[in-house]
PDB file of N, CA and C in Angstrom:
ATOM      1  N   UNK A   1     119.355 105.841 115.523  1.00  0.00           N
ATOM      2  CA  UNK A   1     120.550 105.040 115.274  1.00  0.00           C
ATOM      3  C   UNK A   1     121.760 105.950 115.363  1.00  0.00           C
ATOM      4  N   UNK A   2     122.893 105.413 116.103  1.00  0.00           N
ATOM      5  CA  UNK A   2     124.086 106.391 116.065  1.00  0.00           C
ATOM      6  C   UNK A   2     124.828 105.958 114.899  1.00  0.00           C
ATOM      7  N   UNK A   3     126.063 107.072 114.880  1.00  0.00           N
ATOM      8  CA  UNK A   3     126.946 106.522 113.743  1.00  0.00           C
ATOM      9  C   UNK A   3     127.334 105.494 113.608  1.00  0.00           C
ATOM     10  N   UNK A   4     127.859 104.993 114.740  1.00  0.00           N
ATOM     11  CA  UNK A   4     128.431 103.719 115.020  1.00  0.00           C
ATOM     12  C   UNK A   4     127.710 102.374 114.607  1.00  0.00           C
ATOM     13  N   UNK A   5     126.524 102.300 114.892  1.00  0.00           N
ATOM     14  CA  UNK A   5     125.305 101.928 114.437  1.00  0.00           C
ATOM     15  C   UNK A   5     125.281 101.538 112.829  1.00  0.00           C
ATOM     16  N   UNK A   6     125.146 102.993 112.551  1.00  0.00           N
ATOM     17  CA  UNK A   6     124.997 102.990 111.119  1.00  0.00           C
ATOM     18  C   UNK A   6     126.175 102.388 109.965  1.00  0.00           C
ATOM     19  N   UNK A   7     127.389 102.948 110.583  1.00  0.00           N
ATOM     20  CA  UNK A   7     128.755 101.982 110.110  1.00  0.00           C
ATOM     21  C   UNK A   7     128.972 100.741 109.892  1.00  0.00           C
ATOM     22  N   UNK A   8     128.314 100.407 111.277  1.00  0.00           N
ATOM     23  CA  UNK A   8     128.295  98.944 111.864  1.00  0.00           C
ATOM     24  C   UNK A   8     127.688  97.847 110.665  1.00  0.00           C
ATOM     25  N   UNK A   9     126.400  98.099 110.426  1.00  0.00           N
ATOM     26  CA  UNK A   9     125.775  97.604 109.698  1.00  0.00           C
ATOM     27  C   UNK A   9     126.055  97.849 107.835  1.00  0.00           C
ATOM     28  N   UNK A  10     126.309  99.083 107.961  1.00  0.00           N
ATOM     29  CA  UNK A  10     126.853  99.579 106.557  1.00  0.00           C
ATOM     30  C   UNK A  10     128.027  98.602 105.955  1.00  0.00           C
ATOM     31  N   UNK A  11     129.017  98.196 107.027  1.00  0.00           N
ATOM     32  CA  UNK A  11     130.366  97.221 106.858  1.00  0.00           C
ATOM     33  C   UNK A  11     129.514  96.174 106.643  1.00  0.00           C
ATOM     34  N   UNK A  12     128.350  95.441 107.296  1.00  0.00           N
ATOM     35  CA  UNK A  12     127.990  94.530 107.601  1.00  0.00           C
ATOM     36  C   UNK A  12     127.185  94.097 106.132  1.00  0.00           C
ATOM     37  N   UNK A  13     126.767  94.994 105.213  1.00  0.00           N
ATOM     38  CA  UNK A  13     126.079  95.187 104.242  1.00  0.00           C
ATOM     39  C   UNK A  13     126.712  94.464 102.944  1.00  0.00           C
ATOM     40  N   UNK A  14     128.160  94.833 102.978  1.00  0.00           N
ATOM     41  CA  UNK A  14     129.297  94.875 102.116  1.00  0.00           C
ATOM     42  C   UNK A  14     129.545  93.243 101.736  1.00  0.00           C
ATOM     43  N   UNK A  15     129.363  92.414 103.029  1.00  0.00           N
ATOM     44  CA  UNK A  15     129.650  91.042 103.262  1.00  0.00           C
ATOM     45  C   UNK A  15     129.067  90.338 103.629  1.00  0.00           C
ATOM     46  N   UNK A  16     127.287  90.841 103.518  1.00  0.00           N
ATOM     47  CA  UNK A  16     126.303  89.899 103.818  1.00  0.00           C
ATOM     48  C   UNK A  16     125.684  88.736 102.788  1.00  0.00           C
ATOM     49  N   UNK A  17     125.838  87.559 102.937  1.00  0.00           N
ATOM     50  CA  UNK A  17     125.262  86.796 101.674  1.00  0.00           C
ATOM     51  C   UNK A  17     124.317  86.982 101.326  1.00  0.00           C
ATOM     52  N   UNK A  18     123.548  86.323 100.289  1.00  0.00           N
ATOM     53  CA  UNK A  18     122.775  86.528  99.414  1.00  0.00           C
ATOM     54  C   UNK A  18     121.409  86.307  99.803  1.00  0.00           C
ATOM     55  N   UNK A  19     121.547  85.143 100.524  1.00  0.00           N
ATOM     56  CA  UNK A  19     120.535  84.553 101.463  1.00  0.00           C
ATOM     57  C   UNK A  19     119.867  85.350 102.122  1.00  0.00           C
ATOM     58  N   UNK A  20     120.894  86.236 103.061  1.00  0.00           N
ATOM     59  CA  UNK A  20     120.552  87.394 104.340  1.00  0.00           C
ATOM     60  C   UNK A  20     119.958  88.396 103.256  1.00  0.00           C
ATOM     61  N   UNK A  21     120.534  88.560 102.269  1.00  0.00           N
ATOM     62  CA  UNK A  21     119.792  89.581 101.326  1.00  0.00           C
ATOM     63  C   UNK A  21     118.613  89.689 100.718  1.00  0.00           C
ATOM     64  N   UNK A  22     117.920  88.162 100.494  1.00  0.00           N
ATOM     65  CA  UNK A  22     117.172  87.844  99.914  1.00  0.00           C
ATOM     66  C   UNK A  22     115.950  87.955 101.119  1.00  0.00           C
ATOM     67  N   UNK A  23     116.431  87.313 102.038  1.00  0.00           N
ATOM     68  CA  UNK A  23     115.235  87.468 103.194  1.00  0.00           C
ATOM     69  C   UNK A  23     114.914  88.712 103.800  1.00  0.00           C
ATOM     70  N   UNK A  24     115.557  89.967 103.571  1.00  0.00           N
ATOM     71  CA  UNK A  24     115.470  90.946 103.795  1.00  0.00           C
ATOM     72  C   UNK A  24     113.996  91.786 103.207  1.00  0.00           C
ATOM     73  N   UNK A  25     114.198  91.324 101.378  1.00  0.00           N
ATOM     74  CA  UNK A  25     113.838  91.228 100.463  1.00  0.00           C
ATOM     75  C   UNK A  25     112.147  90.928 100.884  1.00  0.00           C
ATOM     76  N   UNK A  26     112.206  89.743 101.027  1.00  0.00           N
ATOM     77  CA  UNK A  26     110.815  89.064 101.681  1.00  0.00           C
ATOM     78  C   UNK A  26     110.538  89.467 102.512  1.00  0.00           C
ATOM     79  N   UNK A  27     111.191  89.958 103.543  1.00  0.00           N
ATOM     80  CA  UNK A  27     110.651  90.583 104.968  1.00  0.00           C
ATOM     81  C   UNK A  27     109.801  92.104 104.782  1.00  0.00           C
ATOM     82  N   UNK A  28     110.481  92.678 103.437  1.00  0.00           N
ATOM     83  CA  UNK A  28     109.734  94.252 103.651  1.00  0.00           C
ATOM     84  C   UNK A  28     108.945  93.637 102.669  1.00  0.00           C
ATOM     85  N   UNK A  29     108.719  92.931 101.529  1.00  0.00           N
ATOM     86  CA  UNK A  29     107.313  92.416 101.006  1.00  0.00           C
ATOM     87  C   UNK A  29     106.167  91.706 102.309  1.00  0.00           C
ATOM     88  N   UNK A  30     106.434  91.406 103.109  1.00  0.00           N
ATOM     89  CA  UNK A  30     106.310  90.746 103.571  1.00  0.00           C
ATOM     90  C   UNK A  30     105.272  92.312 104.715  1.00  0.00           C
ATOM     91  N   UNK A  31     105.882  92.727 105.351  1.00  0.00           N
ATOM     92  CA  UNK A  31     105.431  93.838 105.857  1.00  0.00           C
ATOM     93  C   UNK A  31     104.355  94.675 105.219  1.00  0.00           C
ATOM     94  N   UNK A  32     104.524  94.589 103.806  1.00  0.00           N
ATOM     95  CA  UNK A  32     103.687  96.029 102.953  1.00  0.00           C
ATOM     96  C   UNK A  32     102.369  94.686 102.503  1.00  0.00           C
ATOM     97  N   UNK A  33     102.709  93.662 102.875  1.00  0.00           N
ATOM     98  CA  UNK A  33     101.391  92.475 102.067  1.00  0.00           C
ATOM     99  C   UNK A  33     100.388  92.655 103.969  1.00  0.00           C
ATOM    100  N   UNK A  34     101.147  92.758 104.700  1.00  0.00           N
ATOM    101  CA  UNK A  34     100.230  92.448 106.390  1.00  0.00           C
ATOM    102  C   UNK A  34     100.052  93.759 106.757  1.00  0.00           C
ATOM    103  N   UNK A  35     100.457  94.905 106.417  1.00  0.00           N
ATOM    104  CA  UNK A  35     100.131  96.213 106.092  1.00  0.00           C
ATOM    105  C   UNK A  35      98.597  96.485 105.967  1.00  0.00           C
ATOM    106  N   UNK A  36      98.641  95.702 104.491  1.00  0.00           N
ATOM    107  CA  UNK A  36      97.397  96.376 103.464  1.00  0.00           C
ATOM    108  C   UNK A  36      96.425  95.223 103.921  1.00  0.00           C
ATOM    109  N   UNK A  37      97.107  94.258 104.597  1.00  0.00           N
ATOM    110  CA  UNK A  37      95.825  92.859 104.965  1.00  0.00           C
ATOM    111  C   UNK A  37      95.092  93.338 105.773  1.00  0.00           C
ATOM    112  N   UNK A  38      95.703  93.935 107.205  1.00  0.00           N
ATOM    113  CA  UNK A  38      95.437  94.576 107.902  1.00  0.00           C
ATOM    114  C   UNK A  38      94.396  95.911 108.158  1.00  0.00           C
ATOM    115  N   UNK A  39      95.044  96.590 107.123  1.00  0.00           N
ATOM    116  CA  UNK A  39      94.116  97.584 106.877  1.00  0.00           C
ATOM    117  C   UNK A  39      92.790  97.254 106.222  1.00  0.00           C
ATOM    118  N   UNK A  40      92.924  96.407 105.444  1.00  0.00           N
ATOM    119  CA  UNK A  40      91.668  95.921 104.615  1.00  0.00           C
ATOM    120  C   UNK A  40      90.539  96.010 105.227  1.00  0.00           C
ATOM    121  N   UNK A  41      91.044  94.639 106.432  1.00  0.00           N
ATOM    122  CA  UNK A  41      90.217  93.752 107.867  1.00  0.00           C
ATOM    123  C   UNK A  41      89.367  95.164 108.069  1.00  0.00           C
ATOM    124  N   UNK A  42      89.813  96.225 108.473  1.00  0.00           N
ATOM    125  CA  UNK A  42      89.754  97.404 109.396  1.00  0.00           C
ATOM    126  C   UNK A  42      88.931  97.887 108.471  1.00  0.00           C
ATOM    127  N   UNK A  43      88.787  97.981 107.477  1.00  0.00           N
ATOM    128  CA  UNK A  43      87.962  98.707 106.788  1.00  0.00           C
ATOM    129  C   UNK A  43      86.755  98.235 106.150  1.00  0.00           C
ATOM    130  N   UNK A  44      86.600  96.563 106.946  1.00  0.00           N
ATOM    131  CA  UNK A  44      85.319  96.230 106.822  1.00  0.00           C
ATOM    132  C   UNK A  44      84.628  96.419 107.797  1.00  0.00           C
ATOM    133  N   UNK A  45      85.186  96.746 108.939  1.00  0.00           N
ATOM    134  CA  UNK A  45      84.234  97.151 110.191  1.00  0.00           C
ATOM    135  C   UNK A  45      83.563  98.013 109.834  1.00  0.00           C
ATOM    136  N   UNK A  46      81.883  97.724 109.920  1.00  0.00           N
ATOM    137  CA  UNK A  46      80.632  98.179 109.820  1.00  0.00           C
ATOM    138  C   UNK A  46      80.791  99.760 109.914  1.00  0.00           C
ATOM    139  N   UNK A  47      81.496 100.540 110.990  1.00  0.00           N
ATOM    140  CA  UNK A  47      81.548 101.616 111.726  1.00  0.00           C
ATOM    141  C   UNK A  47      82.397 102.543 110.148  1.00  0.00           C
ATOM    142  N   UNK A  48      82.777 101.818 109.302  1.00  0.00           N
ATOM    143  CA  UNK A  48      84.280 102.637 108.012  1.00  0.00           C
ATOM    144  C   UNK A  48      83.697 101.933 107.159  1.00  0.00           C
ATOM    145  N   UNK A  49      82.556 100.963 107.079  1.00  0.00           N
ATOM    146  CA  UNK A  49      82.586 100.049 105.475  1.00  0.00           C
ATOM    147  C   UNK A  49      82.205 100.977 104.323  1.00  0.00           C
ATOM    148  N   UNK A  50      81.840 102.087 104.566  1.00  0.00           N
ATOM    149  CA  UNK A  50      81.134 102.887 103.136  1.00  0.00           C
ATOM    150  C   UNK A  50      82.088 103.940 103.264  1.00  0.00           C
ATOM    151  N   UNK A  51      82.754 104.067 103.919  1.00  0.00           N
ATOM    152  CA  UNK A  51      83.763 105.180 104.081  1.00  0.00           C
ATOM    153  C   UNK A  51      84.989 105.359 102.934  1.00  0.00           C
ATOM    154  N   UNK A  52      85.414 106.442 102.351  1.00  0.00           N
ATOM    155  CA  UNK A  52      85.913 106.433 100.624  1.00  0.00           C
ATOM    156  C   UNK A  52      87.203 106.343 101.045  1.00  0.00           C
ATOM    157  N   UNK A  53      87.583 106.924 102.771  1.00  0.00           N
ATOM    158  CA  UNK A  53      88.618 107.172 103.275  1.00  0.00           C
ATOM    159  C   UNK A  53      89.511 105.619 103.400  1.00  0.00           C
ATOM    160  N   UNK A  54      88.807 104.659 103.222  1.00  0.00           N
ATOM    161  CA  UNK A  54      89.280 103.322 103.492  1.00  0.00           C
ATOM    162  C   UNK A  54      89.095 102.438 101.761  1.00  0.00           C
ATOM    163  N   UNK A  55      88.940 103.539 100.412  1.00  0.00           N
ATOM    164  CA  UNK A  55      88.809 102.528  99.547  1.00  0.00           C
ATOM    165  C   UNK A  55      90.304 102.015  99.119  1.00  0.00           C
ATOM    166  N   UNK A  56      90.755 102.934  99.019  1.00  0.00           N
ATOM    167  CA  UNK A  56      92.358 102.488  98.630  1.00  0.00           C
ATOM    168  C   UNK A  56      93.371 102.676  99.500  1.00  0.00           C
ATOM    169  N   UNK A  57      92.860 102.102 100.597  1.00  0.00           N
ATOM    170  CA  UNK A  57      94.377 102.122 101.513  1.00  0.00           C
ATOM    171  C   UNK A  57      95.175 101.102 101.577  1.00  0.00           C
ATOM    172  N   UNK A  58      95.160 100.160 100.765  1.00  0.00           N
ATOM    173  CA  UNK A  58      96.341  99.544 100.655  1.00  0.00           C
ATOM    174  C   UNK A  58      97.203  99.711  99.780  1.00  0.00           C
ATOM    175  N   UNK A  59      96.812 101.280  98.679  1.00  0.00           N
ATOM    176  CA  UNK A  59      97.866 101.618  97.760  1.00  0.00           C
ATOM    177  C   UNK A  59      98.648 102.635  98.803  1.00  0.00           C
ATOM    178  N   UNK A  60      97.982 103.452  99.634  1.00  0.00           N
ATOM    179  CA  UNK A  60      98.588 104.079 100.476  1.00  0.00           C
ATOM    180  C   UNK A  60     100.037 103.682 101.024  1.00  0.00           C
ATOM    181  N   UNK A  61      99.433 102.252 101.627  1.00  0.00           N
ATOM    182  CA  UNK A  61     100.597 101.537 102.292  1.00  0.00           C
ATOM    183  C   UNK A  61     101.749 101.185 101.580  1.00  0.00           C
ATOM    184  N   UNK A  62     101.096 100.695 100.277  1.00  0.00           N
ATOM    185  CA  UNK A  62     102.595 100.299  99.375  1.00  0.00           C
ATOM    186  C   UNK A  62     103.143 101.622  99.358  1.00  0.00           C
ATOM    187  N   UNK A  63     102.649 102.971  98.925  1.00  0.00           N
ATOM    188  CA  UNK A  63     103.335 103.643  98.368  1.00  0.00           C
ATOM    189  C   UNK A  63     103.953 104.287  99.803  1.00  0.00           C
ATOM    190  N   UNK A  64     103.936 104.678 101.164  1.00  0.00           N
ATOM    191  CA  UNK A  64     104.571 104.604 102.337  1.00  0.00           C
ATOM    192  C   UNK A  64     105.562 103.717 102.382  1.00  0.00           C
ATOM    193  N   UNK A  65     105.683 102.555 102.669  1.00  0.00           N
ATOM    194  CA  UNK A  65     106.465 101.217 102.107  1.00  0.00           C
ATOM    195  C   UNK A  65     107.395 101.649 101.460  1.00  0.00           C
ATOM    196  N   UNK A  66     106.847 101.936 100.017  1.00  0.00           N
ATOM    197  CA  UNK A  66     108.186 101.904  98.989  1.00  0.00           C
ATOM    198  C   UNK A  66     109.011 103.490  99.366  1.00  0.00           C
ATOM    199  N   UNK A  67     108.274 104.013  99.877  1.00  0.00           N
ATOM    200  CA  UNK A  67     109.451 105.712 100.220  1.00  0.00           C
ATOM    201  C   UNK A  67     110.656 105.324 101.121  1.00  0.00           C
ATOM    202  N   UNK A  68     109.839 104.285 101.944  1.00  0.00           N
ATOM    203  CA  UNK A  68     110.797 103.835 103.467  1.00  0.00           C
ATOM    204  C   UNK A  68     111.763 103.299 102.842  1.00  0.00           C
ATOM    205  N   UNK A  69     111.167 102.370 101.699  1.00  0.00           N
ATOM    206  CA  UNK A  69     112.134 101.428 101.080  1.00  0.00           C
ATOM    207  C   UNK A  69     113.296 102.273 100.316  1.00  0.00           C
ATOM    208  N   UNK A  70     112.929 103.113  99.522  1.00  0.00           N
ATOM    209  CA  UNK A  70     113.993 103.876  98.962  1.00  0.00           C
ATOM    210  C   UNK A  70     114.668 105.187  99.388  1.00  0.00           C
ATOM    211  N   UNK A  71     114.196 105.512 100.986  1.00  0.00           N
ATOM    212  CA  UNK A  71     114.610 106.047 102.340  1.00  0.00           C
ATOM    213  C   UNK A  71     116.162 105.167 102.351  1.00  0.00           C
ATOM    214  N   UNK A  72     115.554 103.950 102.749  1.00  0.00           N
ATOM    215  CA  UNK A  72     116.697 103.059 103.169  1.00  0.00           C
ATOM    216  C   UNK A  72     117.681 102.733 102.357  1.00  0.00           C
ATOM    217  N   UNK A  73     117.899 102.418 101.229  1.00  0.00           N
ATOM    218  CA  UNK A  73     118.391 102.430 100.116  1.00  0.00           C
ATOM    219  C   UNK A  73     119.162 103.297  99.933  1.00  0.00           C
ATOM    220  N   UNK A  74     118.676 104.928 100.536  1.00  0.00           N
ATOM    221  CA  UNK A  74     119.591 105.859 100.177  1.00  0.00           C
ATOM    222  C   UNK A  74     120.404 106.308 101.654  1.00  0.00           C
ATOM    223  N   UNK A  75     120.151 105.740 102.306  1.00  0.00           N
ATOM    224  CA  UNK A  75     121.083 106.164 103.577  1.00  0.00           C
ATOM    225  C   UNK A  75     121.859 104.964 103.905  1.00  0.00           C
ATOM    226  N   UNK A  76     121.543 103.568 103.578  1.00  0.00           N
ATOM    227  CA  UNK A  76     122.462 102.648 103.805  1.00  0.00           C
ATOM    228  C   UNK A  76     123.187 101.809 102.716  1.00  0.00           C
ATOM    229  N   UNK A  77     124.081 101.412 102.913  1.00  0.00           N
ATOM    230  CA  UNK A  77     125.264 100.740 101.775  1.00  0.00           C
ATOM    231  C   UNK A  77     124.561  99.525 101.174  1.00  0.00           C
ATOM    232  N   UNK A  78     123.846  99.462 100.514  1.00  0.00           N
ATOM    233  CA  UNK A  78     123.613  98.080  99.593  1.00  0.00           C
ATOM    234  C   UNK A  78     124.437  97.765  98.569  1.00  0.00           C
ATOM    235  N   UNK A  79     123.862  96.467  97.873  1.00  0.00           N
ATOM    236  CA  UNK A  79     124.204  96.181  96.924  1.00  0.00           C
ATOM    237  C   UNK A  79     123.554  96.941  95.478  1.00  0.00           C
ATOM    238  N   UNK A  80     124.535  97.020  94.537  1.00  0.00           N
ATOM    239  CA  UNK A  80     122.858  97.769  93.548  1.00  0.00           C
ATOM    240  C   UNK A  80     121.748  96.912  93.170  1.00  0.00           C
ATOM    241  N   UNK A  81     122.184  95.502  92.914  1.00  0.00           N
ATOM    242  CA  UNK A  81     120.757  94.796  92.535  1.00  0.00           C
ATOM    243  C   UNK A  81     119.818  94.696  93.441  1.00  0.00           C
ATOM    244  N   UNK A  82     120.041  95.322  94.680  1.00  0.00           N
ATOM    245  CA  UNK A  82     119.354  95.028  95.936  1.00  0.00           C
ATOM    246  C   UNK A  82     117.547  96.441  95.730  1.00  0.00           C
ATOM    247  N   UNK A  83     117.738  96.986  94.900  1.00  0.00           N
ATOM    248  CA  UNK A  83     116.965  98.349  94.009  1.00  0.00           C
ATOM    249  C   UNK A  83     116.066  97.197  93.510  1.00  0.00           C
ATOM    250  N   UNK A  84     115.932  95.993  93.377  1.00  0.00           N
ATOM    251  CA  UNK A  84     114.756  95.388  93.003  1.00  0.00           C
ATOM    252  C   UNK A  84     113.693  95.523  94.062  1.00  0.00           C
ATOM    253  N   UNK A  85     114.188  95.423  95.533  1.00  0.00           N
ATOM    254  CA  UNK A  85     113.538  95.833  95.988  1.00  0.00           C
ATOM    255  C   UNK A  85     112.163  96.180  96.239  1.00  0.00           C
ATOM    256  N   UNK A  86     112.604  98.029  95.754  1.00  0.00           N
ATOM    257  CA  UNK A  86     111.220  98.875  95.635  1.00  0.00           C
ATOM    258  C   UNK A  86     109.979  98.528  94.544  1.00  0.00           C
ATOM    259  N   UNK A  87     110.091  97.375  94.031  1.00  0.00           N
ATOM    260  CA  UNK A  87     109.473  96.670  92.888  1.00  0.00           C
ATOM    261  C   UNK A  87     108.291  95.720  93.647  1.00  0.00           C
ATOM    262  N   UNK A  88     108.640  95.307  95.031  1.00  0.00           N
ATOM    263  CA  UNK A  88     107.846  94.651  95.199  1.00  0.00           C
ATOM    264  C   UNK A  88     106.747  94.832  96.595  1.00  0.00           C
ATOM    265  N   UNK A  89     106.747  96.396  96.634  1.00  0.00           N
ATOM    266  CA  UNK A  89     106.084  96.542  98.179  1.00  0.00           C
ATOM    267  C   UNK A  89     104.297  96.901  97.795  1.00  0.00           C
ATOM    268  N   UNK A  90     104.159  98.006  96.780  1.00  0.00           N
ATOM    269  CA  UNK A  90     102.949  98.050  95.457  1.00  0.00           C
ATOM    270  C   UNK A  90     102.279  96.281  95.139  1.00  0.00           C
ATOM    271  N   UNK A  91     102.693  95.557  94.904  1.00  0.00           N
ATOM    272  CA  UNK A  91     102.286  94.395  94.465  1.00  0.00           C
ATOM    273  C   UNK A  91     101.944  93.850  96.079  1.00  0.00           C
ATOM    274  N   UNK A  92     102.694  93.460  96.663  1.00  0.00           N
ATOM    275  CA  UNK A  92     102.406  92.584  97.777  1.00  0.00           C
ATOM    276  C   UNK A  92     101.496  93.320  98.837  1.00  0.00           C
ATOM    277  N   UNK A  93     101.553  94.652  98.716  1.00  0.00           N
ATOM    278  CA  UNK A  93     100.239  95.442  99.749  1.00  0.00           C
ATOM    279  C   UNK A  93      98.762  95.224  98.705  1.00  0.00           C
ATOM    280  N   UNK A  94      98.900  95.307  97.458  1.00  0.00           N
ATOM    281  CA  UNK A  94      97.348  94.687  96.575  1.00  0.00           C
ATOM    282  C   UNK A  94      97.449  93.529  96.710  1.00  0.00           C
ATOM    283  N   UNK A  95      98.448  91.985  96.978  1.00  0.00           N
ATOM    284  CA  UNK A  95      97.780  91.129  97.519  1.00  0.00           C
ATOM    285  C   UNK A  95      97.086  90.826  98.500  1.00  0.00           C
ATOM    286  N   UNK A  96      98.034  92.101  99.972  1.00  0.00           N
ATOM    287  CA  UNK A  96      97.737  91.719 101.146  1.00  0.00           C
ATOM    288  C   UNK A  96      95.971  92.405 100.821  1.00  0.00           C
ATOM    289  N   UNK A  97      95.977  93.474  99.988  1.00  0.00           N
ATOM    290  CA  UNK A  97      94.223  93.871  99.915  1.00  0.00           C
ATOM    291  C   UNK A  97      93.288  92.522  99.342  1.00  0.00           C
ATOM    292  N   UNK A  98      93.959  92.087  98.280  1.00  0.00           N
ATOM    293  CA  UNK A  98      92.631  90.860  97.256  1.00  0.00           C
ATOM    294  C   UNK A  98      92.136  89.615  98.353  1.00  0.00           C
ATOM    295  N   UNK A  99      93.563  89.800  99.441  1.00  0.00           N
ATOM    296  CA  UNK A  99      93.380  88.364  99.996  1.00  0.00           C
ATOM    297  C   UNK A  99      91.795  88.484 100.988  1.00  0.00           C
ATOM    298  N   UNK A 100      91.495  89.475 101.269  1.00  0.00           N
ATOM    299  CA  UNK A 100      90.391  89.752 102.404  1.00  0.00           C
ATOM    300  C   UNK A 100      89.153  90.684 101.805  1.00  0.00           C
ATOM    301  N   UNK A 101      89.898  90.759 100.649  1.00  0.00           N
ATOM    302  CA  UNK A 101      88.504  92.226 100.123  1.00  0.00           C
ATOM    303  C   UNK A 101      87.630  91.559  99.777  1.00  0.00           C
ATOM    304  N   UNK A 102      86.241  91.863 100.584  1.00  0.00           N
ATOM    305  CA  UNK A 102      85.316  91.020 100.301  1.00  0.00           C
ATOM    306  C   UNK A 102      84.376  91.868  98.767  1.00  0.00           C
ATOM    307  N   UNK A 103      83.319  91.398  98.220  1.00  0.00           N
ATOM    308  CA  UNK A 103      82.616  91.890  97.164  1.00  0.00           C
ATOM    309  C   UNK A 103      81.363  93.002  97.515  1.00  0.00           C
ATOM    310  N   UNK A 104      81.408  93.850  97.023  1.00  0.00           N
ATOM    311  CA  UNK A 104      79.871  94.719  97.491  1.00  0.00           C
ATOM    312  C   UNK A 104      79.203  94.481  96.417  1.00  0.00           C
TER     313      UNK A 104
END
């Protein structure tokens, strides 16, 4: 991203409604839940199912997730209540895991 870029959107930050804010919101929950779904799937393939390397990778993901998340946070202009955020990428990557984890 250039400066210009980064300005661009930074101004754009200042005067974005609440709405645009909120779906933002949902979009990176939203990412860290199809993340860990994802990975789950992958780690029932026969070839990784006993593998230890695949027991908790969907805390992995949240906790990747939430760095990006508070990466972003610190290089671009938010709002402060917008710090709820990093609250919800941990939760929605253990749903995206419960939704597919099957039982051994």
């Amino acid at each position: 991203i250039t400066m210009e870029d980064a300005d661009a959107l930074n101004k754009y930050m200042e005067i974005a409604p609440l709405g645009a804010m909120l779906l933002v919101i949902i979009s990176h929950a939203m990412g860290s839940f199809i993340g860990a779904l994802g990975a789950t799937l992958l780690s029932q393939v026969s070839k990784w199912k006993n593998s230890s390397t695949f027991k908790y990778q969907y805390i992995i993901i949240g906790i990747i997730f939430t760095y990006a998340g508070w990466y972003n946070l610190e290089t671009l202009t938010h709002p402060n209540w917008f710090k709820i955020d990093l609250l919800f990428y941990l939760p929605a990557a253990y749903l995206g895991h419960k939704l597919v984890a099957k039982k051994n």
